[in-house]
Protein backbone atom coordinates (compact mmCIF):
# COMPACT_ATOMS: atom_id res chain seq x y z
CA UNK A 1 20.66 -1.12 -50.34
CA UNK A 2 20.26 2.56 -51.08
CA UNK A 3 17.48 2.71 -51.39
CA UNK A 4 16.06 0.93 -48.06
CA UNK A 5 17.17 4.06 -45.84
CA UNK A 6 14.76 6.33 -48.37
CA UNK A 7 12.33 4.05 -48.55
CA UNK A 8 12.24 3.97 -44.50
CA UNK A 9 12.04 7.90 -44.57
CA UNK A 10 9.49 8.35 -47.23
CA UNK A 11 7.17 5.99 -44.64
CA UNK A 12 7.97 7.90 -41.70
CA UNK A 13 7.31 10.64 -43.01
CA UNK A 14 4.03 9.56 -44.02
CA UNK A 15 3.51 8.26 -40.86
CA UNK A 16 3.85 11.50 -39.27
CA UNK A 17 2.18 13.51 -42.12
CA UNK A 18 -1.21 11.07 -41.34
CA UNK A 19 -0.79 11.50 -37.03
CA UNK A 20 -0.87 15.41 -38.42
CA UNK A 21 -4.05 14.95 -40.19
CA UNK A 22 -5.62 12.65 -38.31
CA UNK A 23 -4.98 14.65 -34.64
CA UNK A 24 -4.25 18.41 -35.02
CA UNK A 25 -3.10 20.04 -31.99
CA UNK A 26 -5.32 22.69 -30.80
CA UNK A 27 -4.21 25.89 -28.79
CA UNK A 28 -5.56 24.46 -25.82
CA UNK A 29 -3.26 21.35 -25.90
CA UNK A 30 -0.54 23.47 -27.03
CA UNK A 31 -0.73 25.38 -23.95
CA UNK A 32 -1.40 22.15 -21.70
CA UNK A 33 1.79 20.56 -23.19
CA UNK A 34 3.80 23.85 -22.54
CA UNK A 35 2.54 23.89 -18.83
CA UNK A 36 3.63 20.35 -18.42
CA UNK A 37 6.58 20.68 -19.53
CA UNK A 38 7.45 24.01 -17.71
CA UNK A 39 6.05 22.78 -14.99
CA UNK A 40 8.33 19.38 -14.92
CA UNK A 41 11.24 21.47 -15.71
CA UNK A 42 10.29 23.57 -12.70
CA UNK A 43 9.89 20.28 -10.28
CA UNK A 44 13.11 18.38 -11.65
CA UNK A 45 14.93 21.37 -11.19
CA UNK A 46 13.50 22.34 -7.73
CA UNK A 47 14.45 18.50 -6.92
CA UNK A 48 17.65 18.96 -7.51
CA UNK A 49 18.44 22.17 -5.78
CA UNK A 50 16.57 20.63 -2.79
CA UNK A 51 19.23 17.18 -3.29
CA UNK A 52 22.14 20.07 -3.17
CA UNK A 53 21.12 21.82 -0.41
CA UNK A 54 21.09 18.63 2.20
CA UNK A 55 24.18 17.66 1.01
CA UNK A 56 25.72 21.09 1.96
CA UNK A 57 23.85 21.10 4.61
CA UNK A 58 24.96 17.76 5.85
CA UNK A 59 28.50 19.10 5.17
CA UNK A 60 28.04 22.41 7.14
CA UNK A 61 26.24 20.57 10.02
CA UNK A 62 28.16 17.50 10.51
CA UNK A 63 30.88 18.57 12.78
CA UNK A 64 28.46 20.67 15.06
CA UNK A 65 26.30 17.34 15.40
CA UNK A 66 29.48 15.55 16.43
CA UNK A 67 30.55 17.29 19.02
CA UNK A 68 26.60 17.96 19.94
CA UNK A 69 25.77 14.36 20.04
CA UNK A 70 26.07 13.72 23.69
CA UNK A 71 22.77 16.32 24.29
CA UNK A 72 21.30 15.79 20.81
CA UNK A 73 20.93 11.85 20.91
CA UNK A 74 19.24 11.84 24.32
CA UNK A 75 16.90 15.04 22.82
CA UNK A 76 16.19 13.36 19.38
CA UNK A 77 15.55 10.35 21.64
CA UNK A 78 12.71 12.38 23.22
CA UNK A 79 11.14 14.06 20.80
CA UNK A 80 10.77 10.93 18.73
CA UNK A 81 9.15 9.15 21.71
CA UNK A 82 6.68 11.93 22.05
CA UNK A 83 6.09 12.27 18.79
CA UNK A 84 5.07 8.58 18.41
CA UNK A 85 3.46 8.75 21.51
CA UNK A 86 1.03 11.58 20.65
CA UNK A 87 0.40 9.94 16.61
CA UNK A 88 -0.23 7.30 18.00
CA UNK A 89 -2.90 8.51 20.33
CA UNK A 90 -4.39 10.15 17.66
CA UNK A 91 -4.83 7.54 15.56
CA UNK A 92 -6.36 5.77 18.43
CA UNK A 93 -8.64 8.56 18.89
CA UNK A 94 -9.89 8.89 15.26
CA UNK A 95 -10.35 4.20 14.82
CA UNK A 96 -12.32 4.72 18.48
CA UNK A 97 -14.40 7.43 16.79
CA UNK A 98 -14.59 5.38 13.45
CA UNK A 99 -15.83 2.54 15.53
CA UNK A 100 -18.12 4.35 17.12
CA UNK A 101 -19.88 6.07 13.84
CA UNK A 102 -19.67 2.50 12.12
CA UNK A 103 -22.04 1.16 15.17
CA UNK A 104 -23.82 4.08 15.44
CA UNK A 105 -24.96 3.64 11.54
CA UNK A 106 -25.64 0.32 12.19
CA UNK A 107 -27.96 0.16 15.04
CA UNK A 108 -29.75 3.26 13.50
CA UNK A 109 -30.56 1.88 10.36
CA UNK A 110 -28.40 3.50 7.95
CA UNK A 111 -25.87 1.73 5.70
CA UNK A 112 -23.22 1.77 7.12
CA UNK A 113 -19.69 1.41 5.46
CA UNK A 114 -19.14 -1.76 3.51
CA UNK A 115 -21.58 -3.61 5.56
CA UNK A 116 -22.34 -5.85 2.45
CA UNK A 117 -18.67 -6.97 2.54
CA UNK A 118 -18.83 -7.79 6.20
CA UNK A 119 -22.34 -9.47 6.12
CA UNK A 120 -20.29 -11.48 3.46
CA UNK A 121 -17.23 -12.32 5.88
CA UNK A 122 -19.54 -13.20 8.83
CA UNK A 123 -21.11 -15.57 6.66
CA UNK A 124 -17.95 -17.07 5.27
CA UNK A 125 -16.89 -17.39 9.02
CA UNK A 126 -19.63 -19.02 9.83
CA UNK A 127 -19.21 -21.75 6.90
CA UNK A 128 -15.67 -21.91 7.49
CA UNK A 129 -16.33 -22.75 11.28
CA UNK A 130 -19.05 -25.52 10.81
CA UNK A 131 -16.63 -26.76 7.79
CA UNK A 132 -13.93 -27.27 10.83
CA UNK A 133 -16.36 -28.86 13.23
CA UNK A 134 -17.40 -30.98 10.88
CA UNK A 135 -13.96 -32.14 9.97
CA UNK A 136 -12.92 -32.47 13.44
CA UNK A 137 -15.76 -35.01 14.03
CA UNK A 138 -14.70 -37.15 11.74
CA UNK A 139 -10.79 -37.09 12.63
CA UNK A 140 -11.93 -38.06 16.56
CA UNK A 141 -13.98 -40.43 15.15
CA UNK A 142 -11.56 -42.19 12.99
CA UNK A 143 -8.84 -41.38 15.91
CA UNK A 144 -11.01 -43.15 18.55
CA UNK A 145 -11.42 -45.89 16.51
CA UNK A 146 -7.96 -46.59 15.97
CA UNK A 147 -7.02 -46.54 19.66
CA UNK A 148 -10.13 -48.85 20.35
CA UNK A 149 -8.89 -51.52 17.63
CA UNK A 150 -5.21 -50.47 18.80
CA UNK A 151 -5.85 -51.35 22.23
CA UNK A 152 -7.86 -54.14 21.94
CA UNK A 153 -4.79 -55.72 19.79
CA UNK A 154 -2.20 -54.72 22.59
CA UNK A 155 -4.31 -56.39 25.54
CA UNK A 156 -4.06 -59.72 24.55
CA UNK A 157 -0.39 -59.80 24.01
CA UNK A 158 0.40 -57.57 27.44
């Protein structure tokens, strides 16, 4: 039993003397592991002072917003409306101007943006719909003749 925990060690530590042979670090990944870290260090840190700060904020601020809130809803109220209002006119701007490149591309020639995938929609629609036609036949067919045989049966006994 002893002699399992060296035994464990002596492999370890061959396991790590072999990842040393096999893959010295060079100063470049030295320095590129130092930056990360410092650099994650830096962020985690910043993260936290930012977490800290709106909390005291909050604190500070939460007793002015109270007794604010009767002209700060109706404001906040506003500006989100406008805010929304104008993104959303923007983005309605830039799809109208997408559009209008996309067809412009088209009708000149060029390729335009993923027409490949839409040639192969259009053609999938166009299966699809002749699929449901075709179906749709045959259920009026088979539904006409079942009221024709169903009526025929009720007439004579009416």
């Amino acid at each position: 039993m002893g002699d399992q925990p060296q035994k464990v060690k002596e492999q370890t530590k061959g396991m790590m003397q072999q990842m040393r042979d096999k893959a010295p670090l060079n100063r470049k990944q030295v320095l590129g592991l130092i930056t990360l870290l410092t650099g994650g260090t830096v962020l985690f840190v910043g993260g936290g002072l930012a977490i800290a700060g709106t909390i005291i904020a909050l604190i500070i601020a939460t007793p002015i917003l109270i007794l604010a809130s009767p002209v700060l809803i109706p404001i906040g109220i506003t500006l989100f409306l406008g805010t929304a209002g104008l993104l959303t006119a923007g983005a309605t701007v830039l799809a109208f101007l997408y559009a209008v490149r996309w067809i412009y591309r088209y009708f000149t020639g060029r390729q335009p943006i993923r027409q490949d995938e839409l040639e192969a929609a259009r053609q999938r629609l166009i299966e699809t719909a002749s699929q449901v036609q075709e179906r749709a036949r045959e259920y009026g067919s088979n539904v006409s003749g079942l009221l024709q045989s169903g009526s025929k049966e009720a007439a004579p006994g009416a």
